[in-house]
PDB file of N, CA and C in Angstrom:
ATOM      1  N   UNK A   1      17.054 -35.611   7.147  1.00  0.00           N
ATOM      2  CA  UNK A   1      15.870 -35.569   6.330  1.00  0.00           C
ATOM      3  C   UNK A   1      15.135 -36.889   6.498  1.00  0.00           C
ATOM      4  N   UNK A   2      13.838 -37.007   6.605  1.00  0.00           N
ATOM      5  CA  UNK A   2      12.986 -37.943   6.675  1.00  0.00           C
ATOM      6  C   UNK A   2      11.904 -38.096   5.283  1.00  0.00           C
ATOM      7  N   UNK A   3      11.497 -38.711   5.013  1.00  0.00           N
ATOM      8  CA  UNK A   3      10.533 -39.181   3.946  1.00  0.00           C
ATOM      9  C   UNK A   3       8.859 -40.325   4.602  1.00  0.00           C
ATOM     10  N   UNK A   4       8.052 -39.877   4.907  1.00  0.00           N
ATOM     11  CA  UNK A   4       7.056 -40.834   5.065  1.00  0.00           C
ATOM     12  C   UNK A   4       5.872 -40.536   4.449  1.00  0.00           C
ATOM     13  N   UNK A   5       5.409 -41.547   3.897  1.00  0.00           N
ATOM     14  CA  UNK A   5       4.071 -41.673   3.526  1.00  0.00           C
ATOM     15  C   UNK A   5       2.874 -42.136   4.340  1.00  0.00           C
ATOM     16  N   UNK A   6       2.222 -41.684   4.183  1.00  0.00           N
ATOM     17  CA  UNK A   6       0.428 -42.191   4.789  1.00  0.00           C
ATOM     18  C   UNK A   6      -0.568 -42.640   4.002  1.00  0.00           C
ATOM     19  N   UNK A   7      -0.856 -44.037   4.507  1.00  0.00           N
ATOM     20  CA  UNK A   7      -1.424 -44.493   3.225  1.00  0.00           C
ATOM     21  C   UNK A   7      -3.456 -43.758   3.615  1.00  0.00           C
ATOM     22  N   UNK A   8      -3.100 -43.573   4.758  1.00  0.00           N
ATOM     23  CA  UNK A   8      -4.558 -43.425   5.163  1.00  0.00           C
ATOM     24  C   UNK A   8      -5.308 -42.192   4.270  1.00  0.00           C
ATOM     25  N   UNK A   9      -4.116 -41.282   4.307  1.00  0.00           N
ATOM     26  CA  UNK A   9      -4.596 -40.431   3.831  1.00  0.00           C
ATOM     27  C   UNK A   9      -3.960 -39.656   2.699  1.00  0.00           C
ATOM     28  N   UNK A  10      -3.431 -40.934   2.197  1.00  0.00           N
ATOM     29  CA  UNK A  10      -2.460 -40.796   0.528  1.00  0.00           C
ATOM     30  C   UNK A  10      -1.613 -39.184   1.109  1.00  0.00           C
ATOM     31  N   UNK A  11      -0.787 -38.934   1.923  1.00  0.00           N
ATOM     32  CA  UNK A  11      -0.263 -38.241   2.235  1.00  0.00           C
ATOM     33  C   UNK A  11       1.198 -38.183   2.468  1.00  0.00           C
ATOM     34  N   UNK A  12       2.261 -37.444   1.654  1.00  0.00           N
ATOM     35  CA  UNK A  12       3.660 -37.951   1.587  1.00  0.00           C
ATOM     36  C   UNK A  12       4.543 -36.605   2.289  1.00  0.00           C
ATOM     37  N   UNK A  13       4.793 -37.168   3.380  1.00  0.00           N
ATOM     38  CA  UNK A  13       5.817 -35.847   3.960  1.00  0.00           C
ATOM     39  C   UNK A  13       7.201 -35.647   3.827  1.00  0.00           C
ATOM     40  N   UNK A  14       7.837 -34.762   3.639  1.00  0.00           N
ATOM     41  CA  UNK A  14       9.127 -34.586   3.505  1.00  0.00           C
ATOM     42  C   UNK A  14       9.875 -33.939   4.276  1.00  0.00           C
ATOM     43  N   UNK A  15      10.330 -34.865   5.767  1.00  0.00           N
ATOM     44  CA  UNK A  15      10.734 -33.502   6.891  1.00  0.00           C
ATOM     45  C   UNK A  15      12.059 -33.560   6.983  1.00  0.00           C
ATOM     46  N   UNK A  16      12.630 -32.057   6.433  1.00  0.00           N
ATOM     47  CA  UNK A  16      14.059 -31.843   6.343  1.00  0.00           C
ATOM     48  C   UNK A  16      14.950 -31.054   7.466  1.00  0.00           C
ATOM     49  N   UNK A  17      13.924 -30.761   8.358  1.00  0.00           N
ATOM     50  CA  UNK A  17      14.614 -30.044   9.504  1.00  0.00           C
ATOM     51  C   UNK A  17      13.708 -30.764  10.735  1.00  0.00           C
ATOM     52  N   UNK A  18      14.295 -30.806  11.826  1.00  0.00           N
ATOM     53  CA  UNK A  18      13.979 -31.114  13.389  1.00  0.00           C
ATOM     54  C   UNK A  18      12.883 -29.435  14.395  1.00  0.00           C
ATOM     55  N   UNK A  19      13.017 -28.341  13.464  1.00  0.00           N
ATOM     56  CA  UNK A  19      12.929 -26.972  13.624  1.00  0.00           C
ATOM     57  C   UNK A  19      11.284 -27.166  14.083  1.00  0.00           C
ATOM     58  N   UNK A  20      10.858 -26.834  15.013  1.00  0.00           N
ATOM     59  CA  UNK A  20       9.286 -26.725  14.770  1.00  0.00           C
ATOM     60  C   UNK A  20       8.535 -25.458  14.074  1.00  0.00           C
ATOM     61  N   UNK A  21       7.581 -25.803  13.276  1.00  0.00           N
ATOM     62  CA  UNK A  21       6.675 -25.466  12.025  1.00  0.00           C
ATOM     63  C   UNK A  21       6.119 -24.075  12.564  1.00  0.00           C
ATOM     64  N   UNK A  22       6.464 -22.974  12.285  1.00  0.00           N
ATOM     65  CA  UNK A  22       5.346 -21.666  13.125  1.00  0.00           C
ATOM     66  C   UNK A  22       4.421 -20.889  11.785  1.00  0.00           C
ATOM     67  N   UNK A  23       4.885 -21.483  10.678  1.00  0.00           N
ATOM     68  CA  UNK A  23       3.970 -20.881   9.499  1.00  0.00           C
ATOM     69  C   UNK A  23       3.801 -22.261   8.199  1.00  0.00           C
ATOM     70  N   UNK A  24       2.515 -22.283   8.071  1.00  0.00           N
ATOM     71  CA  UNK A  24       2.382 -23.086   7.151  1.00  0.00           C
ATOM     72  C   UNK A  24       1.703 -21.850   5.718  1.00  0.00           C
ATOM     73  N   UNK A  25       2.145 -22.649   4.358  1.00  0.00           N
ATOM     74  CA  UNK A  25       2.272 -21.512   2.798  1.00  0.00           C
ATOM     75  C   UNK A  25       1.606 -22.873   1.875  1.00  0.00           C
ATOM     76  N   UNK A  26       0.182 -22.597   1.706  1.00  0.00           N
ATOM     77  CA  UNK A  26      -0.109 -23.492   0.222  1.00  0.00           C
ATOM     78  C   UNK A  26       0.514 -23.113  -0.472  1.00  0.00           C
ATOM     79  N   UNK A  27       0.988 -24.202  -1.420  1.00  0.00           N
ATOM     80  CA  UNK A  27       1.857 -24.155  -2.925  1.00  0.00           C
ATOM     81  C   UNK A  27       1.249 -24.564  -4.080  1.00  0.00           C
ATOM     82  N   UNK A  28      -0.201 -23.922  -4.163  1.00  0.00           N
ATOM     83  CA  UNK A  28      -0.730 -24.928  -4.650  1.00  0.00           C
ATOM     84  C   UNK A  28      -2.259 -25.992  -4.082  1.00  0.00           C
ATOM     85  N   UNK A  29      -3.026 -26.553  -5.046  1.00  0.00           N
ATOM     86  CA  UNK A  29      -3.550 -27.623  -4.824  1.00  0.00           C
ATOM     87  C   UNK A  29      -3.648 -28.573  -3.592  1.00  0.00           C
ATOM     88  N   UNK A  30      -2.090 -29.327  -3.972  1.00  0.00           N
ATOM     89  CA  UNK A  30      -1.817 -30.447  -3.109  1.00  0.00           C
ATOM     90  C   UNK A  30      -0.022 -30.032  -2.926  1.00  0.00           C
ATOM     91  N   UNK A  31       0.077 -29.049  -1.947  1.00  0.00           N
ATOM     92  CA  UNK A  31       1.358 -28.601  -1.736  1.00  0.00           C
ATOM     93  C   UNK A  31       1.161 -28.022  -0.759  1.00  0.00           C
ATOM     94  N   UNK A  32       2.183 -28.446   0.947  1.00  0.00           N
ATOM     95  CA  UNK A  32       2.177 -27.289   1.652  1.00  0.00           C
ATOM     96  C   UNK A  32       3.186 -27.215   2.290  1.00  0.00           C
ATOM     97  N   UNK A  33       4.034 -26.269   2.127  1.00  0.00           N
ATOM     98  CA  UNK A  33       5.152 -25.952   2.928  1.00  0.00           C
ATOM     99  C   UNK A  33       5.341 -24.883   4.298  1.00  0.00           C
ATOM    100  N   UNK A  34       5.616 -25.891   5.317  1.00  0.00           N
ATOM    101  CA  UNK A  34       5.740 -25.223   6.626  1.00  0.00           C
ATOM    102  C   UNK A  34       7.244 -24.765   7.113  1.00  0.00           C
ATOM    103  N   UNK A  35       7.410 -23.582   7.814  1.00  0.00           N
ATOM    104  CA  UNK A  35       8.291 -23.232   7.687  1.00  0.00           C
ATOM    105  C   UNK A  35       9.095 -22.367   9.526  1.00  0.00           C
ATOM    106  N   UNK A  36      10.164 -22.400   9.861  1.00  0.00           N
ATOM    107  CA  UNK A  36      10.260 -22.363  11.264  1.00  0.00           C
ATOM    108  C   UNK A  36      10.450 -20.618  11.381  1.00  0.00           C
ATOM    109  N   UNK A  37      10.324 -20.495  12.555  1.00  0.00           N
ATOM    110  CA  UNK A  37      10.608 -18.765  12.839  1.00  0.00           C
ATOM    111  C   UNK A  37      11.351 -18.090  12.166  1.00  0.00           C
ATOM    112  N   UNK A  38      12.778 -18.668  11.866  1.00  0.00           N
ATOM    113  CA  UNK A  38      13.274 -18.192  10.395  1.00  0.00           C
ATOM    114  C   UNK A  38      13.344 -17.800   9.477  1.00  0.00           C
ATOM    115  N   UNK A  39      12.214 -18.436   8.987  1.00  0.00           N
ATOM    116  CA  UNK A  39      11.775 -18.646   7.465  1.00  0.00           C
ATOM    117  C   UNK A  39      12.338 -19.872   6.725  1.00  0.00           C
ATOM    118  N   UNK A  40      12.868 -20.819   7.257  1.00  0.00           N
ATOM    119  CA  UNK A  40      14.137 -21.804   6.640  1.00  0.00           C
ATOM    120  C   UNK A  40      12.464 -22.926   6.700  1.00  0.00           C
ATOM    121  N   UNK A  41      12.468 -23.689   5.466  1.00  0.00           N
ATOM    122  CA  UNK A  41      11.614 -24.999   5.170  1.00  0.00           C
ATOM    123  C   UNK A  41      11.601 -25.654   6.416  1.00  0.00           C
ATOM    124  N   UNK A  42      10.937 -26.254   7.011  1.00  0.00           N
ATOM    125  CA  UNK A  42      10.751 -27.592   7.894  1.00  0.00           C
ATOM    126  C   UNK A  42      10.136 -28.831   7.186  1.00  0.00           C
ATOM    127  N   UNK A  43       9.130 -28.958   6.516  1.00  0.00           N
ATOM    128  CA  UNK A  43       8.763 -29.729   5.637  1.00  0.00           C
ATOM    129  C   UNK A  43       8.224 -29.224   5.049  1.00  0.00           C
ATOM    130  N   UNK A  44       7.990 -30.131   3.670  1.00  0.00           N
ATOM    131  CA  UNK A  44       7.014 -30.483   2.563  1.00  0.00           C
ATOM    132  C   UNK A  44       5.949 -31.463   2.772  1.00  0.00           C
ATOM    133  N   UNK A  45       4.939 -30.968   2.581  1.00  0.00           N
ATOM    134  CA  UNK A  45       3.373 -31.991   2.227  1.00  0.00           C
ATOM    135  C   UNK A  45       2.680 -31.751   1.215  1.00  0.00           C
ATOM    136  N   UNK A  46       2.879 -33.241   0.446  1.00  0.00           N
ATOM    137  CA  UNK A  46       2.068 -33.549  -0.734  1.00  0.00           C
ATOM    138  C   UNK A  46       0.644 -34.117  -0.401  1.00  0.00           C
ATOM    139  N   UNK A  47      -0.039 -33.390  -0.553  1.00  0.00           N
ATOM    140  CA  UNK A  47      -1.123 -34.465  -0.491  1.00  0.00           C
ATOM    141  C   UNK A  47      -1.931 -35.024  -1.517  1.00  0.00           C
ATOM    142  N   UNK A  48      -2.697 -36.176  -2.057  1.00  0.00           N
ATOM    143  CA  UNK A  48      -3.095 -36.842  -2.977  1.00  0.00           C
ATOM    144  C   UNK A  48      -1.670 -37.444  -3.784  1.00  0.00           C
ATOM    145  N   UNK A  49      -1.166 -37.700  -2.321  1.00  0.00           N
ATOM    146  CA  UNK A  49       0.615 -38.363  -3.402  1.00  0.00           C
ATOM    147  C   UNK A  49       0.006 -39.480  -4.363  1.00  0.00           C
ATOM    148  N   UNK A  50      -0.319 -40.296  -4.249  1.00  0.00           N
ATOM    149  CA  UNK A  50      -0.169 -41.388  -5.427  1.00  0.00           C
ATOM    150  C   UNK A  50      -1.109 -41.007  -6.703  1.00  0.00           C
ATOM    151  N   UNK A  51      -2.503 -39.806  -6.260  1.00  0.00           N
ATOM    152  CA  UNK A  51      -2.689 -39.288  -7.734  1.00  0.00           C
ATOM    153  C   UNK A  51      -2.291 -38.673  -7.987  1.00  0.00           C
ATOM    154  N   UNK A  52      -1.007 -37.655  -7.882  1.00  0.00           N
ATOM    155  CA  UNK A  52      -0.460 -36.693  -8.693  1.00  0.00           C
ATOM    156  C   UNK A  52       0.958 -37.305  -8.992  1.00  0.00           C
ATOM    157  N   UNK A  53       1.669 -38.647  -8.740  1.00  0.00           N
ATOM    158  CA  UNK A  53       2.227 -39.599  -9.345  1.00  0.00           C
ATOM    159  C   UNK A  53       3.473 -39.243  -8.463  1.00  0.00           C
ATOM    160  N   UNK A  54       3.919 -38.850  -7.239  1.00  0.00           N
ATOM    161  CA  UNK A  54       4.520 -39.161  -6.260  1.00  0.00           C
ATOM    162  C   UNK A  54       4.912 -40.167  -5.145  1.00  0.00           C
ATOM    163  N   UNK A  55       4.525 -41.357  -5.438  1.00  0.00           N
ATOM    164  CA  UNK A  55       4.231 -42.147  -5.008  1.00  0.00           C
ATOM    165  C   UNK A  55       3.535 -43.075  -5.208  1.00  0.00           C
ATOM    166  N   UNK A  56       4.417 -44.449  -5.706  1.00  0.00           N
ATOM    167  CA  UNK A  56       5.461 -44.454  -5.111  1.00  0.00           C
ATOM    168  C   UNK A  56       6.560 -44.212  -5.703  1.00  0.00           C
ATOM    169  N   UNK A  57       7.257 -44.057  -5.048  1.00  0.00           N
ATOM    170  CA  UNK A  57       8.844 -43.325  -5.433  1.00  0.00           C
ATOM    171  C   UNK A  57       9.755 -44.389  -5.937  1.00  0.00           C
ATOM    172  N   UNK A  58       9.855 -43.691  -7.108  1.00  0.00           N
ATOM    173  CA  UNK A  58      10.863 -44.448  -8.204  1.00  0.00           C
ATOM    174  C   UNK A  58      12.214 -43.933  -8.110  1.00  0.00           C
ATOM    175  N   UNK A  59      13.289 -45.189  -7.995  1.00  0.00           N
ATOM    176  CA  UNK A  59      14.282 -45.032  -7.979  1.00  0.00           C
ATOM    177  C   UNK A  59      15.359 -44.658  -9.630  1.00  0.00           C
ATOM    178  N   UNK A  60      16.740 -44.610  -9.307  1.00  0.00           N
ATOM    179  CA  UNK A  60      17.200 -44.189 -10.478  1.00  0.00           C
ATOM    180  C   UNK A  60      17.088 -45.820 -10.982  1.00  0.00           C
ATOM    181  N   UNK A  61      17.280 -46.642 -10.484  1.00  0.00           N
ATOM    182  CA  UNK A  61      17.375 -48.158 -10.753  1.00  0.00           C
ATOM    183  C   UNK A  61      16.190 -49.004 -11.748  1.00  0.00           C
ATOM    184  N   UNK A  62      15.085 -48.228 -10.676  1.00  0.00           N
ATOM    185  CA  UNK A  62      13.692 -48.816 -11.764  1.00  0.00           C
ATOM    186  C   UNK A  62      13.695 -47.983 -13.099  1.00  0.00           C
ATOM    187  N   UNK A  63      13.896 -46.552 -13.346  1.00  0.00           N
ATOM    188  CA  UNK A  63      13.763 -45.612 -14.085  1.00  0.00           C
ATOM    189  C   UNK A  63      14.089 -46.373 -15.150  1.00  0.00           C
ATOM    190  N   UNK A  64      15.502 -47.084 -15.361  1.00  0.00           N
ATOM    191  CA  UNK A  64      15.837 -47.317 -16.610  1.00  0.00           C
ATOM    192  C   UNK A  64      15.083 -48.394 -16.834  1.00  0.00           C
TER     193      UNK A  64
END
């Protein structure tokens, strides 16, 4: 699993498989999940991460 953000374009990806993407599914707004021939997730994309309060990513450490 990978985690990167883009600051260019306040954009936070979440890539959990190596699988390449053959269907992308809005979830939403600022949600899009792409998904491999399967049907099994490849990633998550948030977009407008830091206004919908995804970023940046708080740990269990800062929390308390």
């Amino acid at each position: 699993m990978k985690a990167i953000y883009y600051p260019d374009g306040d954009t936070f990806v979440l890539r959990v498989s190596d699988c390449t993407p053959v269907r992308d599914v809005s979830q939403g707004w600022h949600v899009i999940v792409s998904y491999d021939a399967e049907g099994c997730v490849v990633e998550i994309v948030l977009l407008d991460a830091s206004k919908i309060g995804v970023w940046p990513v708080v740990t269990d450490a800062e929390a308390e």
